[in-house]
PDB file of N, CA and C in Angstrom:
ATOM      1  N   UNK A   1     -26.045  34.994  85.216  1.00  0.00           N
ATOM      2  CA  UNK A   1     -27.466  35.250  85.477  1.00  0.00           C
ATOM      3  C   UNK A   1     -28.186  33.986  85.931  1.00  0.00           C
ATOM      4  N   UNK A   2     -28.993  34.054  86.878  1.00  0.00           N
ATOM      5  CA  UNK A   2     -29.672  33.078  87.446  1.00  0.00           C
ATOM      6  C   UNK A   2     -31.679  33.272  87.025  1.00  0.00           C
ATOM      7  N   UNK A   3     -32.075  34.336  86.987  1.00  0.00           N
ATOM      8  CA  UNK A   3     -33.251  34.279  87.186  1.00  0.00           C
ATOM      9  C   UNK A   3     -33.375  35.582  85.995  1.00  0.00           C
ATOM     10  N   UNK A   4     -34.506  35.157  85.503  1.00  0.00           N
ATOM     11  CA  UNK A   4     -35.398  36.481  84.406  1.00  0.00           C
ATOM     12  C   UNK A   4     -36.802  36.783  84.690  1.00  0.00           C
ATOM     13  N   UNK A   5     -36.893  38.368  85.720  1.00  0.00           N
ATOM     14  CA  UNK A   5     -38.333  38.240  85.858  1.00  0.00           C
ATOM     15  C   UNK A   5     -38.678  39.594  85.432  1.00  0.00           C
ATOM     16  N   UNK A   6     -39.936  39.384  84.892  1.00  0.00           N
ATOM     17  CA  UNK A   6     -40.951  39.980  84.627  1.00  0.00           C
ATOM     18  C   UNK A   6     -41.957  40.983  85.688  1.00  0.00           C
ATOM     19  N   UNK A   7     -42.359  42.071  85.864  1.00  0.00           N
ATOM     20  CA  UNK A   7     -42.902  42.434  86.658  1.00  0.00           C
ATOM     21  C   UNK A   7     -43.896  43.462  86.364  1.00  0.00           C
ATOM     22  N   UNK A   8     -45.381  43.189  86.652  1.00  0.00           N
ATOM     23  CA  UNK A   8     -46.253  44.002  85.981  1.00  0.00           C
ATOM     24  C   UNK A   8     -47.103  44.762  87.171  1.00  0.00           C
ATOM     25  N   UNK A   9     -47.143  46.127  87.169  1.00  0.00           N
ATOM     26  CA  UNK A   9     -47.906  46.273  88.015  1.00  0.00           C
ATOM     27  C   UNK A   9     -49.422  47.227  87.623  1.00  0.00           C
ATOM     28  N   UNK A  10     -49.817  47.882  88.358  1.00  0.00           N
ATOM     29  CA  UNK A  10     -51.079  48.860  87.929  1.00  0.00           C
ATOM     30  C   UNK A  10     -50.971  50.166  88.007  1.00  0.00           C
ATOM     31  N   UNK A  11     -50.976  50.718  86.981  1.00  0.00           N
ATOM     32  CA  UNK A  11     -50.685  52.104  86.816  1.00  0.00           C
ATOM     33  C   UNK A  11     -51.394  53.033  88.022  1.00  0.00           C
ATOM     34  N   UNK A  12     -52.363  52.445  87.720  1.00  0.00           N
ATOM     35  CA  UNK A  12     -53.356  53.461  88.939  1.00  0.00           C
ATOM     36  C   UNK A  12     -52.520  52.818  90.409  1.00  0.00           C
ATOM     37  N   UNK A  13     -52.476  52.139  90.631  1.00  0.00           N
ATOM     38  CA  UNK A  13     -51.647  52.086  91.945  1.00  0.00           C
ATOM     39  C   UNK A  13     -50.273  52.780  92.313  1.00  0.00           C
ATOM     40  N   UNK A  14     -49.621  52.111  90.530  1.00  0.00           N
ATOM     41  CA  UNK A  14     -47.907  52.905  90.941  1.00  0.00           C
ATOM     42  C   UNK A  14     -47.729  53.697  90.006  1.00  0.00           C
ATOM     43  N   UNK A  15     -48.543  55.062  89.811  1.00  0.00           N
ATOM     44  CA  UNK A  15     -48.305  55.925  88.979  1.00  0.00           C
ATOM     45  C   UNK A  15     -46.684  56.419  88.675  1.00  0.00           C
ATOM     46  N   UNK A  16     -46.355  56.729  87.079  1.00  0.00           N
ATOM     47  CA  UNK A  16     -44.636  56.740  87.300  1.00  0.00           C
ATOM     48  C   UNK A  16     -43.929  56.220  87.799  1.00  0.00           C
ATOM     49  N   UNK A  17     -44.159  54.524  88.553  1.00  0.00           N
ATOM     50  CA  UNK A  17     -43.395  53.714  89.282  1.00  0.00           C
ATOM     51  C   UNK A  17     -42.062  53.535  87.477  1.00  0.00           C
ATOM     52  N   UNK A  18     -42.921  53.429  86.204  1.00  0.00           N
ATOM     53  CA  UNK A  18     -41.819  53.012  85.783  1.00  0.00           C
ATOM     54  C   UNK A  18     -40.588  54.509  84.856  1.00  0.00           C
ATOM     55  N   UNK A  19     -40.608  55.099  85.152  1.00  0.00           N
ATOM     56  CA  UNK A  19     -39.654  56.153  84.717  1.00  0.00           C
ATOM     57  C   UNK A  19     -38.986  55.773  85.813  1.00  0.00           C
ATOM     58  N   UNK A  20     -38.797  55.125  86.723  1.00  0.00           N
ATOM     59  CA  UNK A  20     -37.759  54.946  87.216  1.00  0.00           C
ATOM     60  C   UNK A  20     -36.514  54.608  86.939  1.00  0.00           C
ATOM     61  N   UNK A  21     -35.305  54.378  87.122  1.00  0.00           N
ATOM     62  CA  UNK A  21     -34.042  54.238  86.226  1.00  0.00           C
ATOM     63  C   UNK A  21     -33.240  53.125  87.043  1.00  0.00           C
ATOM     64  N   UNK A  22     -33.696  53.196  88.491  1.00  0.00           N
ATOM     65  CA  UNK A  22     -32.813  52.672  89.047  1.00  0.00           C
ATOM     66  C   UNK A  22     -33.998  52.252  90.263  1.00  0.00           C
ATOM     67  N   UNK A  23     -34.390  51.221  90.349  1.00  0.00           N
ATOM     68  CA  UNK A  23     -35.859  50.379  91.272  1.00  0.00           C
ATOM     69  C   UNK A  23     -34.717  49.789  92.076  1.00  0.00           C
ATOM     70  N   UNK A  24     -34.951  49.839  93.349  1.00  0.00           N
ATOM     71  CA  UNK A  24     -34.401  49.038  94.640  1.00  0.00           C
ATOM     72  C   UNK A  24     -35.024  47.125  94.098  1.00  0.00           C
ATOM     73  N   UNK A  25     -33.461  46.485  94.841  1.00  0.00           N
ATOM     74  CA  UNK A  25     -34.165  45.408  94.878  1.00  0.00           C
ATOM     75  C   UNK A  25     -35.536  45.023  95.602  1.00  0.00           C
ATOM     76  N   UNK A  26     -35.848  45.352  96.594  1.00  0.00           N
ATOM     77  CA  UNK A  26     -36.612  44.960  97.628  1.00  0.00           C
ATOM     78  C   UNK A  26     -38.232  45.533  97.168  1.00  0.00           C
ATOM     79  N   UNK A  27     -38.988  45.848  95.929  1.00  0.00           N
ATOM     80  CA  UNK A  27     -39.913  46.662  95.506  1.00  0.00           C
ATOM     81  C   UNK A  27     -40.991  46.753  96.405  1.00  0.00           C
ATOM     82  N   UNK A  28     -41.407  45.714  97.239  1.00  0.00           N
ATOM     83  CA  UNK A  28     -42.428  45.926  98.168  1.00  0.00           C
ATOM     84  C   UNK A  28     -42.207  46.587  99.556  1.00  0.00           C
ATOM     85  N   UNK A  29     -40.926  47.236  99.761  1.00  0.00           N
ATOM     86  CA  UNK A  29     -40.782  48.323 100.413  1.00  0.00           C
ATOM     87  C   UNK A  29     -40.537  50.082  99.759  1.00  0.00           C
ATOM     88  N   UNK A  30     -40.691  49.282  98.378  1.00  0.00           N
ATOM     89  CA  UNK A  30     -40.770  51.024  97.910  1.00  0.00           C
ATOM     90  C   UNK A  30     -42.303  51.061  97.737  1.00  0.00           C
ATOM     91  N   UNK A  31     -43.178  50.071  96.944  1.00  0.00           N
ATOM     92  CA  UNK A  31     -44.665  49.957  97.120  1.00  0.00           C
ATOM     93  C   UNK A  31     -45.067  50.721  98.620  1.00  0.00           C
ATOM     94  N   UNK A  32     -44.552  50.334  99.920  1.00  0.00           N
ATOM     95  CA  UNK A  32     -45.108  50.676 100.572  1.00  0.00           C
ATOM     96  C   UNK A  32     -44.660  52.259 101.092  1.00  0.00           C
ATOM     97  N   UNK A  33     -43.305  52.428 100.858  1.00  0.00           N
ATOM     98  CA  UNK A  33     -43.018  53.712 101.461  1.00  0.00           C
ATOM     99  C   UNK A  33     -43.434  55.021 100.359  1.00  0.00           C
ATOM    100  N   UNK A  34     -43.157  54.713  99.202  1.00  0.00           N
ATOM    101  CA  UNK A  34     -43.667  55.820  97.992  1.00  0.00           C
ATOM    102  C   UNK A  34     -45.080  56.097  97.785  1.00  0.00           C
ATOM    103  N   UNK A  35     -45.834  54.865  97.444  1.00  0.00           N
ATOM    104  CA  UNK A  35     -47.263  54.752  96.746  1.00  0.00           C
ATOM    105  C   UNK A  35     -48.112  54.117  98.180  1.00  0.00           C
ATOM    106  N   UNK A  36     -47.801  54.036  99.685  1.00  0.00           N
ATOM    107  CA  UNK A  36     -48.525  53.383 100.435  1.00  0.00           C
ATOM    108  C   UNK A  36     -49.493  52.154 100.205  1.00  0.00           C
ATOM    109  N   UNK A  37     -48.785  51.197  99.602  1.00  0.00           N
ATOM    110  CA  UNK A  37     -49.969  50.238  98.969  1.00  0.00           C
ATOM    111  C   UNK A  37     -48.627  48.740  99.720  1.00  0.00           C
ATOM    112  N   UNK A  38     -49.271  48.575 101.062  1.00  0.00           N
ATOM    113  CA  UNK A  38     -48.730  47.364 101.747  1.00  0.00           C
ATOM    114  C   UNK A  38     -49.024  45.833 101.176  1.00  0.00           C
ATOM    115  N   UNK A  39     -48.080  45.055 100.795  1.00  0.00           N
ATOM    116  CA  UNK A  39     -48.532  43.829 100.359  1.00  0.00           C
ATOM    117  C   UNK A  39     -48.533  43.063 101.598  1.00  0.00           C
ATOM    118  N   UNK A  40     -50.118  42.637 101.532  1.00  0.00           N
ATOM    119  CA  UNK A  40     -50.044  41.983 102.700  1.00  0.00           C
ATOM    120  C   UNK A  40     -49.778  40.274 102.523  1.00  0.00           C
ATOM    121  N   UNK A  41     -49.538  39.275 101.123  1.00  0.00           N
ATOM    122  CA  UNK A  41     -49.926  38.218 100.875  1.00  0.00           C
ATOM    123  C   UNK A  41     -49.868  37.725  99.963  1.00  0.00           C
ATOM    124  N   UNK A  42     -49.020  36.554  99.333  1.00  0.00           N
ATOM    125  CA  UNK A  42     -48.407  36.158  97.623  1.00  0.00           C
ATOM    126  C   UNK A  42     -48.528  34.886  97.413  1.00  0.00           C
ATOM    127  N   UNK A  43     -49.435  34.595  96.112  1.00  0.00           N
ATOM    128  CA  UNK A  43     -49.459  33.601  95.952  1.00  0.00           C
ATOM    129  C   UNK A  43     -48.731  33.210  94.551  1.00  0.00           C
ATOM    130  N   UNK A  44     -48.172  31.557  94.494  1.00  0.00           N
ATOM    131  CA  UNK A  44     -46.960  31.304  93.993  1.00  0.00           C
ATOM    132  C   UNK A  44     -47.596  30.629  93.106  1.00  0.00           C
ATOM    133  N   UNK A  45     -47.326  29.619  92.131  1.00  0.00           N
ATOM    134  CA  UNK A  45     -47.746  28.951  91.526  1.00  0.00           C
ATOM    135  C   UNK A  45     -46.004  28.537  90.891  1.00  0.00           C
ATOM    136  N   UNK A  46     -45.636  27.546  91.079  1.00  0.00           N
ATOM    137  CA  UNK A  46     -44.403  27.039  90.223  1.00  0.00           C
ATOM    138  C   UNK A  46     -44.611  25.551  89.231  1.00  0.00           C
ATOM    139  N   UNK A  47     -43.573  25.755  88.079  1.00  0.00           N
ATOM    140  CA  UNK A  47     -43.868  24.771  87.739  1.00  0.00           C
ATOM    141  C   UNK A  47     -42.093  24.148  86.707  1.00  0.00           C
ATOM    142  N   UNK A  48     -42.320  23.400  85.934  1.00  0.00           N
ATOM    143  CA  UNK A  48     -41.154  23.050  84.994  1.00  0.00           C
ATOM    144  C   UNK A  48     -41.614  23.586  83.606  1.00  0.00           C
ATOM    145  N   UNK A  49     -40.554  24.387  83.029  1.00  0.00           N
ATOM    146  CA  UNK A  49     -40.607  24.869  81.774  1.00  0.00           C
ATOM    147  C   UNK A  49     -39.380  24.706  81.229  1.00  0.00           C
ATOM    148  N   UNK A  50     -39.052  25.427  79.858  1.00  0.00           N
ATOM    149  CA  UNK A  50     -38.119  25.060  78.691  1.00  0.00           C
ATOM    150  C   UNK A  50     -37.831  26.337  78.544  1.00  0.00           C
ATOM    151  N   UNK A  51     -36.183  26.740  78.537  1.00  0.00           N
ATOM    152  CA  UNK A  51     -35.577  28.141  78.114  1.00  0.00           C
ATOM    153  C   UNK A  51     -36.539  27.935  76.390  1.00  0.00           C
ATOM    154  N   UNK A  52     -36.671  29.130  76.578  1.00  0.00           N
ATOM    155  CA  UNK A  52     -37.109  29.376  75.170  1.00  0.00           C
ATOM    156  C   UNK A  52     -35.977  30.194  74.198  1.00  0.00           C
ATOM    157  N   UNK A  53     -36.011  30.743  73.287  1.00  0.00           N
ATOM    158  CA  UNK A  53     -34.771  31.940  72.945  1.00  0.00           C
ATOM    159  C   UNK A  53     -34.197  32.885  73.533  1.00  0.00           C
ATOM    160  N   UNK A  54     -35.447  33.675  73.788  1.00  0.00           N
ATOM    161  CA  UNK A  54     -34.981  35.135  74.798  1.00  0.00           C
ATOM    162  C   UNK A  54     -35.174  34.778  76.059  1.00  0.00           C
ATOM    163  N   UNK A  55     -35.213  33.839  76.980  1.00  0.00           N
ATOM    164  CA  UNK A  55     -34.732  33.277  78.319  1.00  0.00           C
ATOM    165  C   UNK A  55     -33.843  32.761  77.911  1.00  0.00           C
ATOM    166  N   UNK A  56     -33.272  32.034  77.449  1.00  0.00           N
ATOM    167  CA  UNK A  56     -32.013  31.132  76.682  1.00  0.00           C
ATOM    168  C   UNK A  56     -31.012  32.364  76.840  1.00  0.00           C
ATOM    169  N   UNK A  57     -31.120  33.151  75.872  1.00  0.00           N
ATOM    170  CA  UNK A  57     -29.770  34.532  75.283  1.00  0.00           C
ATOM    171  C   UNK A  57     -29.894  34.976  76.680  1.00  0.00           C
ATOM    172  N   UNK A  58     -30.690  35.549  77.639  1.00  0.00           N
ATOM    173  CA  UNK A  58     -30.295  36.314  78.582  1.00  0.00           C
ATOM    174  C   UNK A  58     -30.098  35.862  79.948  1.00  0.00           C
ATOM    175  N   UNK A  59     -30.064  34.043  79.778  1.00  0.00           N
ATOM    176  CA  UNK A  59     -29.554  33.534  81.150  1.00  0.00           C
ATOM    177  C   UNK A  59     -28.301  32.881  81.054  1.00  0.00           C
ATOM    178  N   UNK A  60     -27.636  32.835  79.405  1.00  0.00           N
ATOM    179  CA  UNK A  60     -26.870  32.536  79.227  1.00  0.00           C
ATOM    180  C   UNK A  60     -26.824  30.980  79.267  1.00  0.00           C
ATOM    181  N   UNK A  61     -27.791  30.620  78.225  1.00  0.00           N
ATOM    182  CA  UNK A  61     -28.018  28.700  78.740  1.00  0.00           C
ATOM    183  C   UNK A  61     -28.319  28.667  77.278  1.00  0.00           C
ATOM    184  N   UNK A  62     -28.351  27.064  76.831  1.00  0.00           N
ATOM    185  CA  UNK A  62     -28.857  26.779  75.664  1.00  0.00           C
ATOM    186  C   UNK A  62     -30.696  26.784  75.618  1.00  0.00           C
ATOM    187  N   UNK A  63     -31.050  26.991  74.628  1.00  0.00           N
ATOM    188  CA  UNK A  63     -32.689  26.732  74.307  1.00  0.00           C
ATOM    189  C   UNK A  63     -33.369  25.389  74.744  1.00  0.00           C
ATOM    190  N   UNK A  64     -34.221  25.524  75.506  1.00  0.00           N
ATOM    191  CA  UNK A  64     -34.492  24.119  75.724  1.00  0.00           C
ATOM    192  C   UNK A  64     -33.653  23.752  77.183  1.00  0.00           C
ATOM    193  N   UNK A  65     -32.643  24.380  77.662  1.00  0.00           N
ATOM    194  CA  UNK A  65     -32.314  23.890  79.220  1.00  0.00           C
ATOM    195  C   UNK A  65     -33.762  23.866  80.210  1.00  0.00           C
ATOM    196  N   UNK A  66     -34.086  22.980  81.272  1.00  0.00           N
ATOM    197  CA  UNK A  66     -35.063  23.147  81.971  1.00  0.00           C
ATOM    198  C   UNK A  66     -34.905  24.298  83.038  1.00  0.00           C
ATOM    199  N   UNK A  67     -36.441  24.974  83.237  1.00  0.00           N
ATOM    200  CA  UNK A  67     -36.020  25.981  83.858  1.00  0.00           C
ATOM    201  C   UNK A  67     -37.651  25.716  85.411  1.00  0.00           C
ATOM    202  N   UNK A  68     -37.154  26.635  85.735  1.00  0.00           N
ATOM    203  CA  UNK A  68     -38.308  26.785  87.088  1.00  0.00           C
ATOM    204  C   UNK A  68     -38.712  27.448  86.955  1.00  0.00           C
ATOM    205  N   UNK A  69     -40.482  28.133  86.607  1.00  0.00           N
ATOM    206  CA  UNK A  69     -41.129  29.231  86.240  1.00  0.00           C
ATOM    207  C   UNK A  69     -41.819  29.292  87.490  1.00  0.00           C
ATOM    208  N   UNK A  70     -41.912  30.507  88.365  1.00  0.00           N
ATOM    209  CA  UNK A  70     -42.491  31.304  88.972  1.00  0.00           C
ATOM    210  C   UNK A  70     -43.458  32.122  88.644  1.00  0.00           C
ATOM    211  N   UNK A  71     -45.014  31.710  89.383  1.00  0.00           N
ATOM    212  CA  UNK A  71     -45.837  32.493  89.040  1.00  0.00           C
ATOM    213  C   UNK A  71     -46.200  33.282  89.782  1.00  0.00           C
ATOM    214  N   UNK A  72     -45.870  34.398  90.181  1.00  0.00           N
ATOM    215  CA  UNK A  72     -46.606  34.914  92.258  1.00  0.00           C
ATOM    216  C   UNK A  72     -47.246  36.276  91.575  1.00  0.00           C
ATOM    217  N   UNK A  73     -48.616  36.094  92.376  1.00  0.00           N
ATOM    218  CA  UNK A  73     -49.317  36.962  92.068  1.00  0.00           C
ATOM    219  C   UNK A  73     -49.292  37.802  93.990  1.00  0.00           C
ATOM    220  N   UNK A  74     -49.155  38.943  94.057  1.00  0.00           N
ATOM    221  CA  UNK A  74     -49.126  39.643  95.260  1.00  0.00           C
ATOM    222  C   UNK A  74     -50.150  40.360  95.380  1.00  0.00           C
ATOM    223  N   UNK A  75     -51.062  40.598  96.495  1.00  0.00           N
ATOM    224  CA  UNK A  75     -52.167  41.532  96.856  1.00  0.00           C
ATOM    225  C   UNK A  75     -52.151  42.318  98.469  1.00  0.00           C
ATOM    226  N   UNK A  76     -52.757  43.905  97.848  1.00  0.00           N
ATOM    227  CA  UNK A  76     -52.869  44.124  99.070  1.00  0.00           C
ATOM    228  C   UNK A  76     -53.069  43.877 100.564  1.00  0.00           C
ATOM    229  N   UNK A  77     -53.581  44.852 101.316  1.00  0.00           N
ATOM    230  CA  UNK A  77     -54.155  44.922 102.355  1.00  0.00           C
ATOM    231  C   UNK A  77     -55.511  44.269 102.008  1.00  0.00           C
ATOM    232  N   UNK A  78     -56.029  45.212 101.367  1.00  0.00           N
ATOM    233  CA  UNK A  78     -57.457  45.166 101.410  1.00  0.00           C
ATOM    234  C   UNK A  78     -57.908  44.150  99.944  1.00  0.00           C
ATOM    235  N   UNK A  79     -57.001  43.294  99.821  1.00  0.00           N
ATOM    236  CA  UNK A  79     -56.972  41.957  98.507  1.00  0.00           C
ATOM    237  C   UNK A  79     -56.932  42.206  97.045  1.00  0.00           C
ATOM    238  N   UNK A  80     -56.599  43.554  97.075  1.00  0.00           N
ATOM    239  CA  UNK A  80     -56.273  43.844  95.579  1.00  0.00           C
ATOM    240  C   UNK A  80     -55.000  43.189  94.949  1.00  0.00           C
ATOM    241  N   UNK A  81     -54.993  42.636  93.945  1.00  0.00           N
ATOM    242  CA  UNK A  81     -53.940  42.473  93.002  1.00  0.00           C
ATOM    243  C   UNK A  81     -52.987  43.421  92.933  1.00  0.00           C
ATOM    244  N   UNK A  82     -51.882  43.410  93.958  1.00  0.00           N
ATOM    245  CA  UNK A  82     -50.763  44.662  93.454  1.00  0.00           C
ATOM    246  C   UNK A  82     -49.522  44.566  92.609  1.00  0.00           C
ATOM    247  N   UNK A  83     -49.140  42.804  92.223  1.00  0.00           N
ATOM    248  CA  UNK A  83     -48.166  43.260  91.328  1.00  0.00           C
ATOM    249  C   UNK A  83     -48.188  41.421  90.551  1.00  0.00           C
ATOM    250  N   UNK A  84     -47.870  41.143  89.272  1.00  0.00           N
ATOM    251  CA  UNK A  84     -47.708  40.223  88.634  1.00  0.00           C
ATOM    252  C   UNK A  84     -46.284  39.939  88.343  1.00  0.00           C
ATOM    253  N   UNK A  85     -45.849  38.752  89.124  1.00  0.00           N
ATOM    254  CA  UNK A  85     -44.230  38.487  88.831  1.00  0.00           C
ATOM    255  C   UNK A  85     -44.282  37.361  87.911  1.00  0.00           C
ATOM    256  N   UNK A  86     -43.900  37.308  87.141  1.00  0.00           N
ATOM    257  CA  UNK A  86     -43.149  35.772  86.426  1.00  0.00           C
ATOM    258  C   UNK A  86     -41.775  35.427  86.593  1.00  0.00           C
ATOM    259  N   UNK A  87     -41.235  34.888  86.982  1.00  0.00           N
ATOM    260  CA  UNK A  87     -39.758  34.448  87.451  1.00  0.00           C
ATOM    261  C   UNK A  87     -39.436  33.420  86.417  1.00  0.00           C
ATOM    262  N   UNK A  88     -38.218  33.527  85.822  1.00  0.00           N
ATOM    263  CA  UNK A  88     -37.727  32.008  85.157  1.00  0.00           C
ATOM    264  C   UNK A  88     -36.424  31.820  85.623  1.00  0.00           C
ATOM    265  N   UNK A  89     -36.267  30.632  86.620  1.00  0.00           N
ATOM    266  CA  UNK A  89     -34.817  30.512  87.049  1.00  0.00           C
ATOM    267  C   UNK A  89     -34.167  29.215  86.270  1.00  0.00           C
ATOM    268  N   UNK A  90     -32.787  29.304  86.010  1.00  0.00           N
ATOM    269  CA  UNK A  90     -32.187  28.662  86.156  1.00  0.00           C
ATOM    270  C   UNK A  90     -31.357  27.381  87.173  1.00  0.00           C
ATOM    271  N   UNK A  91     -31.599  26.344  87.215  1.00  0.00           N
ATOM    272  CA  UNK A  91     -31.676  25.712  88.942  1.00  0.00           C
ATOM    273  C   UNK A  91     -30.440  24.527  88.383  1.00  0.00           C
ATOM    274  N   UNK A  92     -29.839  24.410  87.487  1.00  0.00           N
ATOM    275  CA  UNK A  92     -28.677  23.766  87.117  1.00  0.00           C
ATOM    276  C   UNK A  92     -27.411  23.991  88.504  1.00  0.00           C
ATOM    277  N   UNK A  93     -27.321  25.426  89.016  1.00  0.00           N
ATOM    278  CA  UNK A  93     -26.167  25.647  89.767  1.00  0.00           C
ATOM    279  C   UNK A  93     -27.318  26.069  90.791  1.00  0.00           C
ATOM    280  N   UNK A  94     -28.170  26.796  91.042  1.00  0.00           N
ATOM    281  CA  UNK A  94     -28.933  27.185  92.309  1.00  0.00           C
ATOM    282  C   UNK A  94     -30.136  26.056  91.866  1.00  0.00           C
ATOM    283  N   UNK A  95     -30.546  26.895  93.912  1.00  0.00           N
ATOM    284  CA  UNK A  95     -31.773  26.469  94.323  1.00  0.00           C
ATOM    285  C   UNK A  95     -32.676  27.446  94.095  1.00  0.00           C
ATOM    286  N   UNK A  96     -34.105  27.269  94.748  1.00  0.00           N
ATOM    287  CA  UNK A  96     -34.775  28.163  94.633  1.00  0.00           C
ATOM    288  C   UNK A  96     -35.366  28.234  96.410  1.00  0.00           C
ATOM    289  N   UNK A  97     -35.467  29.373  96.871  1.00  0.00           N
ATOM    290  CA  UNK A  97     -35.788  29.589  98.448  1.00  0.00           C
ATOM    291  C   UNK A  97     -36.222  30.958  98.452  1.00  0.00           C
ATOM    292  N   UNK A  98     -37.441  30.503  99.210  1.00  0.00           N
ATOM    293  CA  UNK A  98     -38.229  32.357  99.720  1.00  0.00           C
ATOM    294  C   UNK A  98     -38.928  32.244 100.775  1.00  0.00           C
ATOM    295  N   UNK A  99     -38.644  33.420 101.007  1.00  0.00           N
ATOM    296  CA  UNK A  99     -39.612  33.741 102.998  1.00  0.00           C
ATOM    297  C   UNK A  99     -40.067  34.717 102.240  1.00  0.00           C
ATOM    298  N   UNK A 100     -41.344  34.780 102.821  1.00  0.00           N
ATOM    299  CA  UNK A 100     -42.266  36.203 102.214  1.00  0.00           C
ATOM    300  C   UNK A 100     -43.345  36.326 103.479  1.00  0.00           C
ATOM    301  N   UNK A 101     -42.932  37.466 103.821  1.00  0.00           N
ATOM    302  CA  UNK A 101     -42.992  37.890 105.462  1.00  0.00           C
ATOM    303  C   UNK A 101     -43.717  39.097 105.388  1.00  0.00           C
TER     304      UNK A 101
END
């Protein structure tokens, strides 16, 4: 495992988005083809953090390894807030790289 993210979105936007069982990687093409809600624009915020326990157990690292926290907040078309990611990677063996197009 490389990365542990978090993903919050708005009910009123993605009604039953989560009874889902099985979410495509790519979510901002199901955002747009299911619920029509186009992200037009993401902002990141990164920084240095500390595996804590439950990032630790599920990236398979000790407590306390340094990690890369991802903050990207994504918004519509029309500048609504459409989804809250938190990312925690592991960057011991990877990098970190994104195009957001």
């Amino acid at each position: 495992p490389a990365i542990v993210e978090t993903i919050t979105v708005s009910e009123a936007l993605f009604p039953d988005i989560g009874r889902d069982s099985d979410l495509p990687n790519t979510l901002y093409e199901l955002y747009e083809r299911r619920y029509e809600v186009t992200v037009a624009r993401a902002e990141e915020r990164l920084r240095a953090t500390l595996a804590d326990s439950d990032s630790a157990a599920l990236l398979a690292i000790d407590e306390g390894t340094p990690l890369l926290e991802i903050d990207r907040t994504a918004f519509a078309l029309d500048g609504t807030p459409a989804e809250w990611r938190l990312s925690l990677c592991e960057t011991g063996m990877h990098h970190y790289l994104v195009e957001l197009v």
